[in-house]
N, C-alpha and C. Protein backbone atom coordinates (compact mmCIF):
# COMPACT_ATOMS: atom_id res chain seq x y z
N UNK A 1 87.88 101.90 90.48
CA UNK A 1 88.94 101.46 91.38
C UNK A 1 88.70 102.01 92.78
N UNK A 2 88.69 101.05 93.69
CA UNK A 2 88.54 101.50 95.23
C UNK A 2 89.41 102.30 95.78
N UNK A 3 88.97 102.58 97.19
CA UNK A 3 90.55 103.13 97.86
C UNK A 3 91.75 102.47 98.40
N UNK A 4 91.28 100.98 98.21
CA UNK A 4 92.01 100.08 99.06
C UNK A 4 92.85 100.00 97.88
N UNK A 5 92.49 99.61 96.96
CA UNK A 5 93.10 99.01 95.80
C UNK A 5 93.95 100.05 94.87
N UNK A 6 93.96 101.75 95.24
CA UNK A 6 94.56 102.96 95.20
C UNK A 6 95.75 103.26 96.06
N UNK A 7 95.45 102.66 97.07
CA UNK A 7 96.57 102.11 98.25
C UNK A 7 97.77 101.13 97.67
N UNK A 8 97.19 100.28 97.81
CA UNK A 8 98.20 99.02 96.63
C UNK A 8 98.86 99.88 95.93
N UNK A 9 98.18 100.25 94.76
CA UNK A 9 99.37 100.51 94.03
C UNK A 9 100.54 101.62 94.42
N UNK A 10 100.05 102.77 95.04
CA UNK A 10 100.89 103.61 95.73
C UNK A 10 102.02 103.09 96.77
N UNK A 11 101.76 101.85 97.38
CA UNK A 11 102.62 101.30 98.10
C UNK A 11 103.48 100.29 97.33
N UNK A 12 103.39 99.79 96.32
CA UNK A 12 103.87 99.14 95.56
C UNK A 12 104.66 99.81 94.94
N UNK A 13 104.39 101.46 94.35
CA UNK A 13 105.46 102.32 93.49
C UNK A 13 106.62 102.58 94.62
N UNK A 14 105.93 102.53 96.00
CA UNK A 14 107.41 102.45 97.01
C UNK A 14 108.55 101.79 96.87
N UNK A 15 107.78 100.21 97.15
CA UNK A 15 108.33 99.13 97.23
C UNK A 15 109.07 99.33 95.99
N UNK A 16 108.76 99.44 95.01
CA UNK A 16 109.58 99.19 93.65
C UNK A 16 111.15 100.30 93.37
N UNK A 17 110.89 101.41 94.07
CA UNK A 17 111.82 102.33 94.22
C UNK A 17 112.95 102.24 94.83
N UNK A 18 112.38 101.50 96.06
CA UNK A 18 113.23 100.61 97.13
C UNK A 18 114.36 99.91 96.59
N UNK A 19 113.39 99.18 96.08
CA UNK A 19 113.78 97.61 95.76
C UNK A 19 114.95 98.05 94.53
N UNK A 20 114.74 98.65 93.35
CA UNK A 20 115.40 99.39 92.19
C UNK A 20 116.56 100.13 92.81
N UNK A 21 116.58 101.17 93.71
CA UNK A 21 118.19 101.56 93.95
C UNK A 21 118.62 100.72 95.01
N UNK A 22 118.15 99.62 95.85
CA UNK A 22 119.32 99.10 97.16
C UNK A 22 119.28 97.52 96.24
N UNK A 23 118.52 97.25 95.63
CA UNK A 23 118.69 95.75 95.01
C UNK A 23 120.74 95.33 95.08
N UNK A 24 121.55 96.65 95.38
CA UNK A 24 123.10 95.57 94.85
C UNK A 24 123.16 96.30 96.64
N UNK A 25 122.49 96.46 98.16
CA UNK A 25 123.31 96.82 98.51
C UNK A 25 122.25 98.22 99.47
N UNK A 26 122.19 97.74 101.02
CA UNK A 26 121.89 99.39 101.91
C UNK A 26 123.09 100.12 101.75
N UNK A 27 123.88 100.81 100.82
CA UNK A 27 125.11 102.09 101.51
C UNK A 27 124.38 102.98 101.23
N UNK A 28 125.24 103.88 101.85
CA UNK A 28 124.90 105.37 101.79
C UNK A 28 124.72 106.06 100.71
N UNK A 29 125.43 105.67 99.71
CA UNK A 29 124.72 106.32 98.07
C UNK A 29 123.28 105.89 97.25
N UNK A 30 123.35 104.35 97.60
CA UNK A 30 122.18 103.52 96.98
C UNK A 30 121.05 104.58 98.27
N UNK A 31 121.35 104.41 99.43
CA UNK A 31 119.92 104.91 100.03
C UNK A 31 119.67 106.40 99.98
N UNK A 32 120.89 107.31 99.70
CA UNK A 32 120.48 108.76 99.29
C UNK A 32 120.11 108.42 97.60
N UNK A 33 120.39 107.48 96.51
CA UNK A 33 119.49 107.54 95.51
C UNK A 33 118.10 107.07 95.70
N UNK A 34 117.79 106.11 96.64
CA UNK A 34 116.48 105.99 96.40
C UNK A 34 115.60 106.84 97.32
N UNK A 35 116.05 107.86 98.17
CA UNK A 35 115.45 108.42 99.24
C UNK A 35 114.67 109.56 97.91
N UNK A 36 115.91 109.92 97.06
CA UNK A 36 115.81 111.10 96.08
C UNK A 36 114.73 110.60 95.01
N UNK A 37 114.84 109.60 94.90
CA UNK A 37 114.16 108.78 94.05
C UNK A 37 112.57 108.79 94.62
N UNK A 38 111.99 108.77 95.62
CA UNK A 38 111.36 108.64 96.32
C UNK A 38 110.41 110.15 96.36
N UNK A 39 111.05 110.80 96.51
CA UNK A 39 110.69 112.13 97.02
C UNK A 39 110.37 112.58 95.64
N UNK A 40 111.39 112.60 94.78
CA UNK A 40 111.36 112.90 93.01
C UNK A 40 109.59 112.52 92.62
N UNK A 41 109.47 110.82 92.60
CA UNK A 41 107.88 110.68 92.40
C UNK A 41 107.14 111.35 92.54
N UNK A 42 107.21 111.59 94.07
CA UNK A 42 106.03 112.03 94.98
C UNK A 42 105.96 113.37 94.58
N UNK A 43 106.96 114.24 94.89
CA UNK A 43 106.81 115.47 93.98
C UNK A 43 106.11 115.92 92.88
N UNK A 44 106.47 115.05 91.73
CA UNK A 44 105.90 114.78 90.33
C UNK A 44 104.37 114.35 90.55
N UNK A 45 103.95 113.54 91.29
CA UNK A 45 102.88 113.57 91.43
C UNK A 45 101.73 114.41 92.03
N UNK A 46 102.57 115.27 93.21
CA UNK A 46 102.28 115.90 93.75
C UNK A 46 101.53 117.36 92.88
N UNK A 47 102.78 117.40 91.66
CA UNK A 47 102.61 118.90 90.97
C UNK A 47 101.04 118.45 89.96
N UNK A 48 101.37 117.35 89.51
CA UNK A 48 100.11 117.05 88.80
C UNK A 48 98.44 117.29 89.40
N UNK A 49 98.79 117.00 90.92
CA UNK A 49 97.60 116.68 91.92
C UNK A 49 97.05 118.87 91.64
N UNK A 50 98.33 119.12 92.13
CA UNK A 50 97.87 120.90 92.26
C UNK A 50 97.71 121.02 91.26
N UNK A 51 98.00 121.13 90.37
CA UNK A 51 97.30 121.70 88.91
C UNK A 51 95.53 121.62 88.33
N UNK A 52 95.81 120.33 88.72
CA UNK A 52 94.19 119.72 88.20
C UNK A 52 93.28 120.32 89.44
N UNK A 53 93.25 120.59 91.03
CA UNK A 53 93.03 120.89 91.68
C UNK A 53 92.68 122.60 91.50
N UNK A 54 93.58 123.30 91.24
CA UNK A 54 93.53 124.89 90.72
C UNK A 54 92.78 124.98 89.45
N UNK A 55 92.77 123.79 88.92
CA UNK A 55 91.95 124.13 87.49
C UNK A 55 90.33 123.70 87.81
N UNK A 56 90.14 122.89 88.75
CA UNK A 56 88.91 122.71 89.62
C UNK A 56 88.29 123.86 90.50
N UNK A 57 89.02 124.87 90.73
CA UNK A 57 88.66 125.67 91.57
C UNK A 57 89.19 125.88 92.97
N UNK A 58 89.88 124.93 93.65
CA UNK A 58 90.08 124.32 95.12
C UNK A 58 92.09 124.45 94.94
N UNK A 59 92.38 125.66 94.60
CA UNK A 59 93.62 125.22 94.71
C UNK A 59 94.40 125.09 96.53
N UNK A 60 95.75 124.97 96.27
CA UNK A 60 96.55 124.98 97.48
C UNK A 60 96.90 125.98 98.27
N UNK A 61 96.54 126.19 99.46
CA UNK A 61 97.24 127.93 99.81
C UNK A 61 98.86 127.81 100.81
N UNK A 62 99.28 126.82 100.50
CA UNK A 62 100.62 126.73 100.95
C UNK A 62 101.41 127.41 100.26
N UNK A 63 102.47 128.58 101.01
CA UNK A 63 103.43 128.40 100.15
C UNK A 63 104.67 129.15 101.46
N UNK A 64 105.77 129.68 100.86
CA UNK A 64 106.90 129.92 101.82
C UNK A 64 105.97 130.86 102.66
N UNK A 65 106.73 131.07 103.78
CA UNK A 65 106.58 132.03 104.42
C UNK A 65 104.96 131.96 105.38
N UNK A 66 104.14 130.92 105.20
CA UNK A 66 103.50 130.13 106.00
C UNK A 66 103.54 129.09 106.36
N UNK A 67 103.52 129.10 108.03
CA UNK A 67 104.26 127.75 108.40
C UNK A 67 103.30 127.49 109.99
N UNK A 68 102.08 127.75 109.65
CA UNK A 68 101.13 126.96 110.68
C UNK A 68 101.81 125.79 110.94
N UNK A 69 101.80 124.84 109.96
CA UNK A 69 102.39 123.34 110.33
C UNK A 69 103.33 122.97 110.85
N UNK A 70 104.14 124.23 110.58
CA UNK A 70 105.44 123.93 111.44
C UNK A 70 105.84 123.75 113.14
N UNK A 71 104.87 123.90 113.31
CA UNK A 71 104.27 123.82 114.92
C UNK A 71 103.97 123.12 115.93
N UNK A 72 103.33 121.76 114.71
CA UNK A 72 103.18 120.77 115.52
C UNK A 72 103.71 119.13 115.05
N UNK A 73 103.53 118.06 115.84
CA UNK A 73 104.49 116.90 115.76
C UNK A 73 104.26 116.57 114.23
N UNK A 74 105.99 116.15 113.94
CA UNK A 74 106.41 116.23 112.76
C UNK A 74 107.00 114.66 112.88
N UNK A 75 106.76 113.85 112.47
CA UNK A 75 107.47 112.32 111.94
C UNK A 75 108.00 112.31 110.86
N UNK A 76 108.93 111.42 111.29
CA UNK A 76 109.91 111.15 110.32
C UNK A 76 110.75 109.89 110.50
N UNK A 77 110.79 108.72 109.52
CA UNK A 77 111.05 107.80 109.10
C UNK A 77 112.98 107.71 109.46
N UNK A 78 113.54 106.65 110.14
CA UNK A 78 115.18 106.26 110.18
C UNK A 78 116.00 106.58 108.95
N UNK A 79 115.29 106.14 108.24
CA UNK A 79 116.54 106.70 107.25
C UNK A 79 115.83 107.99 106.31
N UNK A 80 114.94 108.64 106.78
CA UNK A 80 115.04 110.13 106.37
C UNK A 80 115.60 110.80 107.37
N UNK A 81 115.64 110.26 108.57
CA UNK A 81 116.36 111.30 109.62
C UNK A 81 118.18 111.15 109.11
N UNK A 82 118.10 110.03 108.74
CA UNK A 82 119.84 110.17 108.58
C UNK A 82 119.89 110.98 107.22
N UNK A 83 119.21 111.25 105.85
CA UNK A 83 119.21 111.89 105.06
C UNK A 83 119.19 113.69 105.18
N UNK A 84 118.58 113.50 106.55
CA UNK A 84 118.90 114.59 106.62
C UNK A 84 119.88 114.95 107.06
N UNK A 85 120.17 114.23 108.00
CA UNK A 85 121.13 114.91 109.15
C UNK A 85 122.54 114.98 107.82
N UNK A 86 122.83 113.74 106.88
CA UNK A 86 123.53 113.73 105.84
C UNK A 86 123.64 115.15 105.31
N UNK A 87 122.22 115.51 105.02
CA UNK A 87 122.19 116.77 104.33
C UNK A 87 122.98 118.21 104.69
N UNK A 88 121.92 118.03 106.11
CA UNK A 88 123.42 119.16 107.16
C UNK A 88 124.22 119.41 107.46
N UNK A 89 124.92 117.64 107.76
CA UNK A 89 126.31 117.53 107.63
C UNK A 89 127.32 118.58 106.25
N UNK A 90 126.87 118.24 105.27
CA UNK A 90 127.44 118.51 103.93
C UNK A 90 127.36 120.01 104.00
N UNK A 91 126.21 120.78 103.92
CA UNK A 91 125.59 122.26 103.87
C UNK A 91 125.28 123.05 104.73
N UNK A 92 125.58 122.81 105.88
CA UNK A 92 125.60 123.96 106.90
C UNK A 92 127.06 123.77 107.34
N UNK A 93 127.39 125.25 107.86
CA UNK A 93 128.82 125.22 108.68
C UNK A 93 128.23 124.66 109.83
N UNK A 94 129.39 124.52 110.86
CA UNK A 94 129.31 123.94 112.23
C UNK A 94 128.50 124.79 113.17
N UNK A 95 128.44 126.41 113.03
CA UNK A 95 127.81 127.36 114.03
C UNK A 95 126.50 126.63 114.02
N UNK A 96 125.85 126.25 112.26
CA UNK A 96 124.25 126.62 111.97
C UNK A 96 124.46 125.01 112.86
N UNK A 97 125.20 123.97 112.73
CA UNK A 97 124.55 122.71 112.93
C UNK A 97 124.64 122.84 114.15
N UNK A 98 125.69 122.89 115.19
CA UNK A 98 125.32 123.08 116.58
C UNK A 98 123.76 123.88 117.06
N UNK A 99 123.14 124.82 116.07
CA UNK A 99 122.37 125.50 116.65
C UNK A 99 121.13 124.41 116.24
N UNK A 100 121.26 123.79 114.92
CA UNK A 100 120.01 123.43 114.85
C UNK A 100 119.83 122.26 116.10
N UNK A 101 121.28 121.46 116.18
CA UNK A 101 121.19 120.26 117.36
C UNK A 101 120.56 120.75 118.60
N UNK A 102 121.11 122.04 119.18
CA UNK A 102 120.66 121.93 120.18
C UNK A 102 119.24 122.82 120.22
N UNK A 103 118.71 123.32 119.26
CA UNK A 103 117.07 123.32 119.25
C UNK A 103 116.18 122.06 119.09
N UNK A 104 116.58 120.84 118.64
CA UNK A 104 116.33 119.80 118.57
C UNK A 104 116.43 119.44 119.91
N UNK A 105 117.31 119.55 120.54
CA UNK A 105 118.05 118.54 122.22
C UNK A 105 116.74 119.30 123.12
N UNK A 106 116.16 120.52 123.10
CA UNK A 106 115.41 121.51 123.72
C UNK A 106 113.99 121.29 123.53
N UNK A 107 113.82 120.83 122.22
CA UNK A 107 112.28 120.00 122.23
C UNK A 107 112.21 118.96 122.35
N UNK A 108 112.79 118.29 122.77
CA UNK A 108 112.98 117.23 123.56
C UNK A 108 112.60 116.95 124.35
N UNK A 109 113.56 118.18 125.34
CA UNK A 109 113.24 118.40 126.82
C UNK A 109 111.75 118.67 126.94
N UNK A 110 111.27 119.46 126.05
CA UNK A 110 109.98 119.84 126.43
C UNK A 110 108.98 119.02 126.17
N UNK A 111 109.22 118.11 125.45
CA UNK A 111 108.17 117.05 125.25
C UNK A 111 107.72 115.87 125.44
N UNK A 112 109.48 115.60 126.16
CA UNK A 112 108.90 113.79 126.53
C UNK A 112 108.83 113.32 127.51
N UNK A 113 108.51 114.23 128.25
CA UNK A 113 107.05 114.02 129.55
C UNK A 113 105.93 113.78 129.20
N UNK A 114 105.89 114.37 128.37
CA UNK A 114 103.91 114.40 127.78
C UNK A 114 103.40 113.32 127.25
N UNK A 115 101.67 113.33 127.12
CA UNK A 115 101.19 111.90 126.41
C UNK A 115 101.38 112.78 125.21
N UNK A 116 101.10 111.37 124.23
CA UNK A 116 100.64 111.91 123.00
C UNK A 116 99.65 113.09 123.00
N UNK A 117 98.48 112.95 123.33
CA UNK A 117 97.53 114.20 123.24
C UNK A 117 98.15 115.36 123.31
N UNK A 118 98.86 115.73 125.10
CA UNK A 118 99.68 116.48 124.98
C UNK A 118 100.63 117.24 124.16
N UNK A 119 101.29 116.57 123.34
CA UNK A 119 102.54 116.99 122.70
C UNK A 119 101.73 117.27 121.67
N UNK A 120 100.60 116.60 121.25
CA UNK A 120 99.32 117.17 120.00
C UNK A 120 99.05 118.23 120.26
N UNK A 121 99.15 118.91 121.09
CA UNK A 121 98.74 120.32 121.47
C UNK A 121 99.65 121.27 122.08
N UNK A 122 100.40 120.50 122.17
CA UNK A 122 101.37 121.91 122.09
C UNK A 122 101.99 122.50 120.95
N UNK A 123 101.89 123.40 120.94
CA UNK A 123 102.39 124.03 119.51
C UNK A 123 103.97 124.51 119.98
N UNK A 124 104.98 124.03 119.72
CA UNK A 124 106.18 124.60 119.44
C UNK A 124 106.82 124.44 118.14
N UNK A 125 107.67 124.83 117.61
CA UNK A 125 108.21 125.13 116.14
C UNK A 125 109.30 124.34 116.24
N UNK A 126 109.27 123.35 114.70
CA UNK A 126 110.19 122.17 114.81
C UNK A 126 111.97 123.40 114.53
N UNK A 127 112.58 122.19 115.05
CA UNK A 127 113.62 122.77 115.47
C UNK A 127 114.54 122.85 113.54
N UNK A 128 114.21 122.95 112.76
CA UNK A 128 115.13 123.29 111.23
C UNK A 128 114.06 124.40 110.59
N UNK A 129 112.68 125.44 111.30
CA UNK A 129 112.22 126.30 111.06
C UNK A 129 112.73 127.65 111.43
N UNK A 130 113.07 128.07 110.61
CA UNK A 130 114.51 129.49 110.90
C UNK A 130 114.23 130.97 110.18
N UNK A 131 113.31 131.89 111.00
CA UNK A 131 113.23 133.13 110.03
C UNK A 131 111.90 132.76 109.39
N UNK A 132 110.84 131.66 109.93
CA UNK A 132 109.68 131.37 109.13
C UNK A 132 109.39 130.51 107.98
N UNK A 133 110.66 129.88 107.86
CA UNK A 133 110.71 129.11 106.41
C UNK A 133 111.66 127.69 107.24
N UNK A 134 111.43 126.95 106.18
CA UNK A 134 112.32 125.44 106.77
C UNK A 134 113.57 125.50 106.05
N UNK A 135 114.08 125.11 106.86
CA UNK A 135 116.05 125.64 106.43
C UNK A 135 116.82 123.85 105.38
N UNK A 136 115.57 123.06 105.68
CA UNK A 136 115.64 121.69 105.32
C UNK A 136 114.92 121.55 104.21
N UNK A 137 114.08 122.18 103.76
CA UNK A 137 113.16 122.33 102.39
C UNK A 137 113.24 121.21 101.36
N UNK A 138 114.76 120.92 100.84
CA UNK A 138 114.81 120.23 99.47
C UNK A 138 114.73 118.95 100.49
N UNK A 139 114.93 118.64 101.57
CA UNK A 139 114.98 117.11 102.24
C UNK A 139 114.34 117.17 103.23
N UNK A 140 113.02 117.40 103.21
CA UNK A 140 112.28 117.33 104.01
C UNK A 140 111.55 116.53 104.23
N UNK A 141 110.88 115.06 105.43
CA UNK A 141 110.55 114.04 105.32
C UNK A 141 109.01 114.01 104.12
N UNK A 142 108.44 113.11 104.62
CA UNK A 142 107.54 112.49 103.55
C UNK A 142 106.02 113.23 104.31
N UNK A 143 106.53 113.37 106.02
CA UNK A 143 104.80 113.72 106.21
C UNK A 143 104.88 115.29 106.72
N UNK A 144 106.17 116.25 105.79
CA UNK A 144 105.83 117.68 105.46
C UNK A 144 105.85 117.73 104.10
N UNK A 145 105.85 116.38 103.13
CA UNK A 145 105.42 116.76 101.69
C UNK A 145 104.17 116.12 101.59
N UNK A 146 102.96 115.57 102.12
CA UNK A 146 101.84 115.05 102.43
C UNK A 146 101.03 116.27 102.84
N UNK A 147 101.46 117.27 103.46
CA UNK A 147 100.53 118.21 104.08
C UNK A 147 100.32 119.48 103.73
N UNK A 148 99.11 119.23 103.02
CA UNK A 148 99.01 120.31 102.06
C UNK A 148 97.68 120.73 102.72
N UNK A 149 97.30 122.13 102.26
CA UNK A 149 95.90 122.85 102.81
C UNK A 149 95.57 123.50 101.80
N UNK A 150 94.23 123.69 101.47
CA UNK A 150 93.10 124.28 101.15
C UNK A 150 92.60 125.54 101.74
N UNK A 151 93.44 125.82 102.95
CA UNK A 151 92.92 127.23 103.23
C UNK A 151 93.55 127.18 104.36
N UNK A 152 94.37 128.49 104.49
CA UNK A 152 95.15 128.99 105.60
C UNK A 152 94.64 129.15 106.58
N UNK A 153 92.98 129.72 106.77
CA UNK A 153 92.75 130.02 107.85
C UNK A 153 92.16 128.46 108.69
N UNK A 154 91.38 127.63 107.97
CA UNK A 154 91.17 126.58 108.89
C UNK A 154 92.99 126.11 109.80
N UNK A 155 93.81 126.11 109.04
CA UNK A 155 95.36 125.94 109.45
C UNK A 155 95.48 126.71 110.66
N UNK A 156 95.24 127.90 110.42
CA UNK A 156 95.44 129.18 111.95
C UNK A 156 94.48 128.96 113.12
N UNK A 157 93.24 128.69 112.75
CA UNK A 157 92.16 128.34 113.61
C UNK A 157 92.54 126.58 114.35
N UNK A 158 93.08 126.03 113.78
CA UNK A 158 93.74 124.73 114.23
C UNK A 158 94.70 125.00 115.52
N UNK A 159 95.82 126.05 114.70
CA UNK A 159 97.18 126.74 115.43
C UNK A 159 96.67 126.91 116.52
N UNK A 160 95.49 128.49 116.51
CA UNK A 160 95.03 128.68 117.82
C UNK A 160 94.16 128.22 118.80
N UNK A 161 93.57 126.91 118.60
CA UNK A 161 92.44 125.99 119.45
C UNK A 161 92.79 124.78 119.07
N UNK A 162 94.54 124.34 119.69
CA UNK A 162 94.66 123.31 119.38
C UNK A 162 93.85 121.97 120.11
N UNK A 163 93.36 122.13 121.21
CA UNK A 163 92.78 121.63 122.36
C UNK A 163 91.30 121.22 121.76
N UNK A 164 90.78 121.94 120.63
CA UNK A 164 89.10 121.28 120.14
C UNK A 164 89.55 120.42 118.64
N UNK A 165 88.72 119.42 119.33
CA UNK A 165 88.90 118.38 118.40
C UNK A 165 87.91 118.21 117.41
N UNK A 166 87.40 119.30 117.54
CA UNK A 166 86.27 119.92 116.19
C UNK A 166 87.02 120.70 115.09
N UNK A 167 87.87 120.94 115.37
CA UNK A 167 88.84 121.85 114.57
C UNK A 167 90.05 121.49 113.79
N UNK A 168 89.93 120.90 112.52
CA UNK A 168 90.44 120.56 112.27
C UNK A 168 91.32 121.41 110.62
N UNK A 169 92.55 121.24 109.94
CA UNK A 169 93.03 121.88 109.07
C UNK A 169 92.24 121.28 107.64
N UNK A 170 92.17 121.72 106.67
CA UNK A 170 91.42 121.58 105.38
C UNK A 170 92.49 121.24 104.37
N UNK A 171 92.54 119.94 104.84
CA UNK A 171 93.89 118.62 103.52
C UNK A 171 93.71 118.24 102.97
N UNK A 172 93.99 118.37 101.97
CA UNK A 172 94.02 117.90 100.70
C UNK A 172 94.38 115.64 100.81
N UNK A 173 93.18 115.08 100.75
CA UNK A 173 93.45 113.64 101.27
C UNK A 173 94.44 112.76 100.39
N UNK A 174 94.45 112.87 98.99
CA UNK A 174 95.14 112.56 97.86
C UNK A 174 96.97 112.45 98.13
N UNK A 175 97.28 113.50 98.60
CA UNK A 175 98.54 113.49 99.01
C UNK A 175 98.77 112.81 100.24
N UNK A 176 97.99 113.20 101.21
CA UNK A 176 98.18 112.52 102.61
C UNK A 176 98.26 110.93 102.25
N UNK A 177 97.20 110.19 101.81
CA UNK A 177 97.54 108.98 101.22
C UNK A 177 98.44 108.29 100.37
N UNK A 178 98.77 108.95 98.60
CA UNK A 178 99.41 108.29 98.36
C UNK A 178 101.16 108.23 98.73
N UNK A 179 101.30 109.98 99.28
CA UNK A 179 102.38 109.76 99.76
C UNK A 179 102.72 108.75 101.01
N UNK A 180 101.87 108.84 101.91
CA UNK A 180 102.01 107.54 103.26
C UNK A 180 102.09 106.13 102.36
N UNK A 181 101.31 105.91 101.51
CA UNK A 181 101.54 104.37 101.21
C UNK A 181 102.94 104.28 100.26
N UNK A 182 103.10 105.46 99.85
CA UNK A 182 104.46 105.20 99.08
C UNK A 182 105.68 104.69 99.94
N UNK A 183 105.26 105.77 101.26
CA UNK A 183 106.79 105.86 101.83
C UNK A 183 106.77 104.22 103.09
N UNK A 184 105.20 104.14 103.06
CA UNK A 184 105.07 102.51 103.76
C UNK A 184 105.54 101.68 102.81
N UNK A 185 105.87 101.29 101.26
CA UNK A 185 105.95 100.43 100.78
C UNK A 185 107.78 100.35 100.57
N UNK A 186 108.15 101.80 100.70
CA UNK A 186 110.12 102.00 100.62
C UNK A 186 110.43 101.41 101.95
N UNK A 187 109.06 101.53 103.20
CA UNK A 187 110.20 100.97 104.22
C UNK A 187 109.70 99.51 104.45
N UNK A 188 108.97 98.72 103.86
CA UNK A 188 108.68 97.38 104.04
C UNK A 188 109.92 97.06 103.36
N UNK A 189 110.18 97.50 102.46
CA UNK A 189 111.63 96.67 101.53
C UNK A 189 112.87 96.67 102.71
N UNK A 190 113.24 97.86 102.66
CA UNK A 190 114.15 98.08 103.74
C UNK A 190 114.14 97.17 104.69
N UNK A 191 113.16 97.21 105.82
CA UNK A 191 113.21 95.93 106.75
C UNK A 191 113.02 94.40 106.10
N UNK A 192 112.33 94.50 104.81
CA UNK A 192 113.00 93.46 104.34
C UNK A 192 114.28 92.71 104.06
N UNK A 193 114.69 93.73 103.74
CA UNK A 193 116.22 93.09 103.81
C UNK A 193 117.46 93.11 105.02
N UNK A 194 116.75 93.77 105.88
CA UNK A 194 117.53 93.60 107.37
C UNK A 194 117.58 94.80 108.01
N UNK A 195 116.88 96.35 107.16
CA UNK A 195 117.42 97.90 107.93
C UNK A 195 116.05 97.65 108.46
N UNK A 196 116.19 98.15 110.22
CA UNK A 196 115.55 98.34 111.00
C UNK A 196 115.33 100.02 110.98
N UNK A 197 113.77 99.46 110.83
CA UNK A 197 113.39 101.24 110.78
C UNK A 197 112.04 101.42 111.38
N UNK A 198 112.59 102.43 112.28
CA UNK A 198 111.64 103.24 113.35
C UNK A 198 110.99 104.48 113.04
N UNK A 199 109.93 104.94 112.95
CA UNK A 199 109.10 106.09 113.03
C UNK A 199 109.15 107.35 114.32
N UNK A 200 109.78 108.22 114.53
CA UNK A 200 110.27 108.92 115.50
C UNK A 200 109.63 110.67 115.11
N UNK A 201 109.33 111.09 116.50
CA UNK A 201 109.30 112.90 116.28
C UNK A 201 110.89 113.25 115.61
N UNK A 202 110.28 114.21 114.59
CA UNK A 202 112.32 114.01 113.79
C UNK A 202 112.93 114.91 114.84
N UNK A 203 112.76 115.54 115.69
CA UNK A 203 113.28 116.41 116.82
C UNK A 203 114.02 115.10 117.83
N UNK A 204 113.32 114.24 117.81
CA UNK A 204 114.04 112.83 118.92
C UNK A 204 115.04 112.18 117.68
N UNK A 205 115.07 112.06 116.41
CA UNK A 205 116.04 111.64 115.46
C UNK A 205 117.10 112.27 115.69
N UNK A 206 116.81 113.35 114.72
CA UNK A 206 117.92 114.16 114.64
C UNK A 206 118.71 114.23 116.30
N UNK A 207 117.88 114.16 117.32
CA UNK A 207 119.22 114.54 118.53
C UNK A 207 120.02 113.54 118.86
């Protein structure tokens, strides 16, 4: 089986997830079940991917309390930004959410002057990273559960020479893919049926 044809089906288990919780209906429960629904897979697949990987030799060196990635541009999909913001709404008091808004409103400011390249290289810390850890963890979009590493230090050596484009982090490709085609095939349905959905820095969502 090719990669193209590895694609397919990963975008198709989207589509089908989609399609399975909003089939009566976009509200707000059908799209927090299939968002959960969504993430649930990918997870599950995800744990399978590390296992067989550690039993190969090549395991993952992610875990709390390292957060190279947290640094730089973070996307995130329309209706994961509202899942989240849902999320915050519910579980933070008002102090934490005002604070996270206006660390969000602040990278903002700082970034949308810049080209793309630019904002590729600047390293600032997305605005729901608090004390070193992500304060958003259980709802966190699709391309901070895609990004996985093989070794911390290519990650740090990235951090600190963001500017060489020889330097790159050591990812695990398996996740990066099937999670992107998953979460491409949940939002073809969606705009299929009329939700308009945009790809945004989740720092420009959320504000």
């Amino acid at each position: 089986m090719d990669s193209k044809e590895i694609d397919r089906i990963f975008y198709r288990d989207g589509y089908r997830i989609a399609s399975q919780n909003l089939e009566e209906g976009i509200t707000a429960a059908h799209m927090k079940a299939g968002i959960e629904s969504l993430q649930r897979g990918f997870d599950d697949l995800l744990e399978a991917f590390l296992r067989r990987s550690a039993s190969e030799g090549k395991p993952a060196e992610c875990q709390k309390g390292c957060n190279w990635c947290c640094y730089q541009n973070v996307y995130a999909v329309s209706h994961e930004i509202l899942y989240i913001s849902h999320y915050i709404q519910l579980n933070f008091p008002a102090e934490k959410r005002d604070r996270l808004l206006q660390k969000a409103r602040d990278k903002v400011l700082l970034t949308h002057n810049k080209t793309l390249r630019e904002q590729s290289q600047l390293k600032s810390p997305c605005p729901f990273l608090e004390s070193g850890s992500c304060s958003i963890y259980s709802v966190r979009p699709m391309a901070c559960r895609i990004y996985l590493s093989s070794s911390v230090r290519a990650c740090k050596r990235e951090f600190d020479d963001p500017s060489n484009d020889k330097v790159f982090p050591d990812l695990f490709e398996f996740p990066l893919r099937s999670g992107r085609m998953m979460n491409q095939g949940f939002v073809a349905y969606l705009r299929q049926v009329g939700f308009q959905s945009s790809e945004l820095l989740i720092e420009q969502g959320y504000s």
